[in-house]
Protein backbone atom coordinates (compact mmCIF):
# COMPACT_ATOMS: atom_id res chain seq x y z
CA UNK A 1 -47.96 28.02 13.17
CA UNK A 2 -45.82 25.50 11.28
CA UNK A 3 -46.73 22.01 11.83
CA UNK A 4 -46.49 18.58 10.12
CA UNK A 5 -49.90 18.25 7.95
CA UNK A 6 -50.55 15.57 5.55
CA UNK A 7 -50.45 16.43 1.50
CA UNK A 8 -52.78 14.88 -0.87
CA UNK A 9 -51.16 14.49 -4.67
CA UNK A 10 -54.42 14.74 -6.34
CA UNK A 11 -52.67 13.59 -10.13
CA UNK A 12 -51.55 10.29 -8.20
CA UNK A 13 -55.15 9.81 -6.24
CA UNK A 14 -57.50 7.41 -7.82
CA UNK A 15 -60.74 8.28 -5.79
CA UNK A 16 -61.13 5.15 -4.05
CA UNK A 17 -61.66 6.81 -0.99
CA UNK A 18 -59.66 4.84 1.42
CA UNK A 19 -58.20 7.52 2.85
CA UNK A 20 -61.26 9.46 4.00
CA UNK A 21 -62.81 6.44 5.51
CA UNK A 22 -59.44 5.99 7.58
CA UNK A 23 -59.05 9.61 8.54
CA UNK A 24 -60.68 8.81 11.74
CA UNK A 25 -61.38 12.97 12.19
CA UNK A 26 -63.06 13.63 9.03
CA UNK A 27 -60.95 15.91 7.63
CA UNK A 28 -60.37 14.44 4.30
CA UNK A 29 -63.54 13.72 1.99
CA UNK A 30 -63.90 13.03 -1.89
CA UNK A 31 -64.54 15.67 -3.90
CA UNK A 32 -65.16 15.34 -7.94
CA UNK A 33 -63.83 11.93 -7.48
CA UNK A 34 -60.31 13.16 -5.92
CA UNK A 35 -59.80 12.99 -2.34
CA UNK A 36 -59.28 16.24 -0.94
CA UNK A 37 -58.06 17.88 2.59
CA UNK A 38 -61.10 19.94 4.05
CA UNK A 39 -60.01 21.28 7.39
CA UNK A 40 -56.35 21.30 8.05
CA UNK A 41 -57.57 22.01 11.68
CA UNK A 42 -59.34 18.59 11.85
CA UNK A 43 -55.93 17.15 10.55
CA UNK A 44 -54.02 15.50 13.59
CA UNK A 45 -50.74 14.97 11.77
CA UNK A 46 -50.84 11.24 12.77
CA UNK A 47 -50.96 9.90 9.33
CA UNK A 48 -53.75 7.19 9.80
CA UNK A 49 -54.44 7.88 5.85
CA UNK A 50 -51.11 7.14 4.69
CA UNK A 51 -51.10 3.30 4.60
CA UNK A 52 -54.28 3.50 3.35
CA UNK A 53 -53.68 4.62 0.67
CA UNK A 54 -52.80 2.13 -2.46
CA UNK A 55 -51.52 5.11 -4.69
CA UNK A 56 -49.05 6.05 -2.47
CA UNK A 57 -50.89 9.39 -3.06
CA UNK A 58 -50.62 11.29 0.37
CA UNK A 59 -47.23 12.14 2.51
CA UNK A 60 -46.81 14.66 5.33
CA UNK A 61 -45.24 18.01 4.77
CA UNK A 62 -43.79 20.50 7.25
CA UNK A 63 -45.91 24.07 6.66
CA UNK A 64 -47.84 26.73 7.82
CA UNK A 65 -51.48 25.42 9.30
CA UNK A 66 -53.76 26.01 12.15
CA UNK A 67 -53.48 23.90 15.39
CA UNK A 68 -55.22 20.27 15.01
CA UNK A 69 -58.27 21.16 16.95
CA UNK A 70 -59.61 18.41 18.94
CA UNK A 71 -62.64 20.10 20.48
CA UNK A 72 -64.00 20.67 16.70
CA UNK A 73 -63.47 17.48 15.74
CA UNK A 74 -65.62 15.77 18.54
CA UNK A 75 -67.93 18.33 18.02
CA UNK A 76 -68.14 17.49 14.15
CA UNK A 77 -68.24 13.77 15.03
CA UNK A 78 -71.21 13.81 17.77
CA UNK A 79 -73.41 16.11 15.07
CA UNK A 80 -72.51 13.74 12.62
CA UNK A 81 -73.90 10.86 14.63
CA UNK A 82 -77.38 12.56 15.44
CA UNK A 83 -80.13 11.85 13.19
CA UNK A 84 -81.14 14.43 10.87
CA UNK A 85 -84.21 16.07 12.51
CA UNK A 86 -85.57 18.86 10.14
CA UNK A 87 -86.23 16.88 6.93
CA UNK A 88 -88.60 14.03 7.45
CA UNK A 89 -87.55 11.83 4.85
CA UNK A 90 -85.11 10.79 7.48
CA UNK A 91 -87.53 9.90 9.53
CA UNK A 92 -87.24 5.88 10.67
CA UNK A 93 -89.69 4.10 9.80
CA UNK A 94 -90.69 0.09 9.56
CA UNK A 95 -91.90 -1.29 6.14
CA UNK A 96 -94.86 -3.74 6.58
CA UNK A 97 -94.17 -7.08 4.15
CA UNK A 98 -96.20 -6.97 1.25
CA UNK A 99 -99.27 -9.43 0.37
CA UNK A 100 -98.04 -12.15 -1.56
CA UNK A 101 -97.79 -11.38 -5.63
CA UNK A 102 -100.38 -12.62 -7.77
CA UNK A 103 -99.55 -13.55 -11.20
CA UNK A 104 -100.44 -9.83 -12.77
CA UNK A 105 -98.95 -7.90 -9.82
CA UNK A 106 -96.16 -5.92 -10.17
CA UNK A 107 -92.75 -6.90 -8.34
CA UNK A 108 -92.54 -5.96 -4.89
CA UNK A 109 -90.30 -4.23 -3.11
CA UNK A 110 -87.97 -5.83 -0.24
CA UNK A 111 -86.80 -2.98 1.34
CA UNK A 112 -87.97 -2.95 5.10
CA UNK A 113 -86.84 0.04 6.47
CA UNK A 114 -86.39 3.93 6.00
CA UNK A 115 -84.18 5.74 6.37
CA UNK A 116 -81.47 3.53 3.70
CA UNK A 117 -78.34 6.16 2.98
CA UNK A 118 -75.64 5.35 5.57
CA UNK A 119 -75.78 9.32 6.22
CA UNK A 120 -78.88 9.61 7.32
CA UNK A 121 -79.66 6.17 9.37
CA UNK A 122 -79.37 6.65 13.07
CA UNK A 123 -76.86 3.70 13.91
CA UNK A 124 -79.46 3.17 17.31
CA UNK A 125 -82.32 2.39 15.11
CA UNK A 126 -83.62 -0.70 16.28
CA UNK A 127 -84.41 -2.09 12.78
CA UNK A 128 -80.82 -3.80 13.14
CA UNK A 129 -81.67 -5.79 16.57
CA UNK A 130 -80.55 -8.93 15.16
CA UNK A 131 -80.67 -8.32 11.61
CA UNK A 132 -79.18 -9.50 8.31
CA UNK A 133 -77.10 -6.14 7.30
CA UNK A 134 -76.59 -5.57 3.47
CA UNK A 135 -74.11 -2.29 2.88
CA UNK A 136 -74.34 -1.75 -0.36
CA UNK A 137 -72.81 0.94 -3.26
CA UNK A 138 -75.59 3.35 -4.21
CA UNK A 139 -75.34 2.36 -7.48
CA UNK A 140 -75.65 -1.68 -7.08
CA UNK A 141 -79.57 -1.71 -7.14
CA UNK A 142 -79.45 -0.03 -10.87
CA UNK A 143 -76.54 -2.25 -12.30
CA UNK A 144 -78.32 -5.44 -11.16
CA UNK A 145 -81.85 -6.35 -12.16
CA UNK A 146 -83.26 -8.51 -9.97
CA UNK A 147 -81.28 -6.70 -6.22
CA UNK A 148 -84.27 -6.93 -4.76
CA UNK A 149 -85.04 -10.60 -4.51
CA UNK A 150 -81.46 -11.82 -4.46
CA UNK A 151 -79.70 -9.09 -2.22
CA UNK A 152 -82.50 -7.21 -0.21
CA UNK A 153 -84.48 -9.52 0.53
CA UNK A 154 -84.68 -10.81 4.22
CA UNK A 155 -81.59 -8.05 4.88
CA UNK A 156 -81.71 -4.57 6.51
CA UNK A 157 -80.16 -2.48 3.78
CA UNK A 158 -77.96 0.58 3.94
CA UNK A 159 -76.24 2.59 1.05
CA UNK A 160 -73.41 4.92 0.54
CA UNK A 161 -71.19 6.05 -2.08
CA UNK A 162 -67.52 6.95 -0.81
CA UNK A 163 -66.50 8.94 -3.63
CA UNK A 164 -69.60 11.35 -2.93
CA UNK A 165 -70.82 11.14 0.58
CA UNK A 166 -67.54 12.01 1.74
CA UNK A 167 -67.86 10.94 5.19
CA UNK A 168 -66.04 7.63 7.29
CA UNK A 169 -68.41 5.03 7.23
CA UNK A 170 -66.65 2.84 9.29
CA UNK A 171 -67.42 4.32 13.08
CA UNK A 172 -71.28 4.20 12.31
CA UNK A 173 -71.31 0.28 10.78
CA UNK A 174 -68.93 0.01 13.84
CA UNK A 175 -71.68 0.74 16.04
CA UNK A 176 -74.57 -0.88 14.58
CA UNK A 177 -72.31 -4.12 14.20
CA UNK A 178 -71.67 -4.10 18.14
CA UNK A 179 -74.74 -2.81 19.41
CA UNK A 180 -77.33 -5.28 17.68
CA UNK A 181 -76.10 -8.22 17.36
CA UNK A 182 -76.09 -8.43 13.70
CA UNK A 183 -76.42 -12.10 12.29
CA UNK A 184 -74.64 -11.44 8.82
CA UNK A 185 -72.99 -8.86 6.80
CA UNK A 186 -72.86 -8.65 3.01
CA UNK A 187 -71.35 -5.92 1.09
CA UNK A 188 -71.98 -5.60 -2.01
CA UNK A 189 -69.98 -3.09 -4.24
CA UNK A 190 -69.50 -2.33 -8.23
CA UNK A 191 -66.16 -3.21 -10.15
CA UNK A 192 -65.42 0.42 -9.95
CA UNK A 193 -62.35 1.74 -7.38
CA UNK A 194 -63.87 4.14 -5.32
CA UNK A 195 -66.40 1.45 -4.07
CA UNK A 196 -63.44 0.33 -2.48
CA UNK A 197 -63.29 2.86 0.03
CA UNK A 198 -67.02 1.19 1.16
CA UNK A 199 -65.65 -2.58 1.18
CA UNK A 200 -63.10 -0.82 3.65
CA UNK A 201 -65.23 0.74 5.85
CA UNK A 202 -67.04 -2.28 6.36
CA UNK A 203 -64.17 -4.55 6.75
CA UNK A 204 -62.52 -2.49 8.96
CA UNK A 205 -66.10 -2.07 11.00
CA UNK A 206 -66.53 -5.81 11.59
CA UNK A 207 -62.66 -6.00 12.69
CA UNK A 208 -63.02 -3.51 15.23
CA UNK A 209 -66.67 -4.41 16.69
CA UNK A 210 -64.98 -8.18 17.53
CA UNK A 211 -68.01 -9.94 15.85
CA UNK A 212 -67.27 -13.37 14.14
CA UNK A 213 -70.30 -13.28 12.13
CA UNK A 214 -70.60 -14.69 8.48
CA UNK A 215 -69.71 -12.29 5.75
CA UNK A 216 -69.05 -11.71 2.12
CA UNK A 217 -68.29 -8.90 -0.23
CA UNK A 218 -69.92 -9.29 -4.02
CA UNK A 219 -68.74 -7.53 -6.50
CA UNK A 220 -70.71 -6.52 -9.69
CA UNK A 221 -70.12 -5.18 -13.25
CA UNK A 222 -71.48 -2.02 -14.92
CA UNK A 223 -73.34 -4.36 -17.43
CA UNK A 224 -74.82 -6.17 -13.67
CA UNK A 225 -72.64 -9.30 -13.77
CA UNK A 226 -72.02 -11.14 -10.61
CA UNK A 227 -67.57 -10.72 -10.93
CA UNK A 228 -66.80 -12.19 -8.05
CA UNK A 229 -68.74 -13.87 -5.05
């Protein structure tokens, strides 16, 4: 059938990933750092992308495409919001505090819960019942030396890269947001584009769960400079 579809210009994209976090159906995901239209049956037509977008990268086309099929896509979304259950590194788990350092001890770990990657965690988990929620890029904790202490610490942490994940993030921090009664958010995020698309998602989570909660977004170098706070 010929419908309207959207079209992704993939020399004007710059991988930020904005538009896969707004395509509320999950049919757009990043792909070798280029966003890229996965199932034109999961694409409505509706365009939520297109303002997204600060590249001016996508526009809708008239062509030949399957029907938008809205049975798949709720299908695709409830599987997606199921915790994994064959691999059990995905298993939840609580991490006790550890005993307090001694002067030849090595530096401990803050992390206090399992899973971490915003794929896997199960957005019911009741490790965020009133917690301190950092989202942070994946690749945060090896730019900056001391994470741990100054970003972990006291927080329930979750991780995600947009550019490779190449899911929406924003339904999922949406829910754990509303449901738990989350105290703070931080997001912290490198200098780099395409962590955009997670400062978006997690905007864009907070505005639609209604919370007026304190917040901030921190932004760090490649060399693991603190560029903005």
């Amino acid at each position: 059938m010929k419908r309207r579809i959207i079209h992704i210009d993939e020399e004007k994209c710059i991988g930020c990933g904005a538009c896969a976090d707004a395509c509320h159906e999950g049919a757009i995901a990043m792909v070798n750092g280029k966003a890229k239209l996965m199932r034109e049956d999961y694409c409505d037509g509706l365009g939520d992308c297109l303002p997204a977008c600060p590249a001016d990268a996508i526009a809708f086309e008239e062509r030949e495409a399957p029907a938008y099929d809205a049975a798949a896509v709720q299908a695709a979304k409830r599987a997606a919001a199921q915790p994994h259950a064959g691999c059990p590194g995905t298993q939840a788990r609580t991490i006790a505090e550890p005993p307090a350092e001694g002067p030849a001890a090595p530096v401990a770990s803050r992390l206090r819960q399992w899973p971490v990657q915003l794929k896997l965690v199960n957005a019911a988990a009741p490790c965020f019942d009133g917690a301190h929620l950092l989202v942070a890029a994946d690749c945060t904790a090896y730019a900056y030396g001391s994470f741990h202490e100054d970003f972990i610490r006291g927080k329930v942490c979750v991780i995600g890269c947009p550019k490779l994940d190449g899911v929406d993030y924003t339904e999922k921090l949406e829910a754990i947001l509303t449901d738990h009664d989350v105290k703070s958010l931080t997001i912290v995020r490198m200098e780099v584009p395409c962590c955009g698309g997670l400062e978006h998602a997690a905007k864009q989570a907070l505005r639609n769960s209604g919370r007026f909660i304190p917040w901030r977004v921190v932004t760090l170098s490649v060399d693991g400079r603190i560029l903005e706070d």
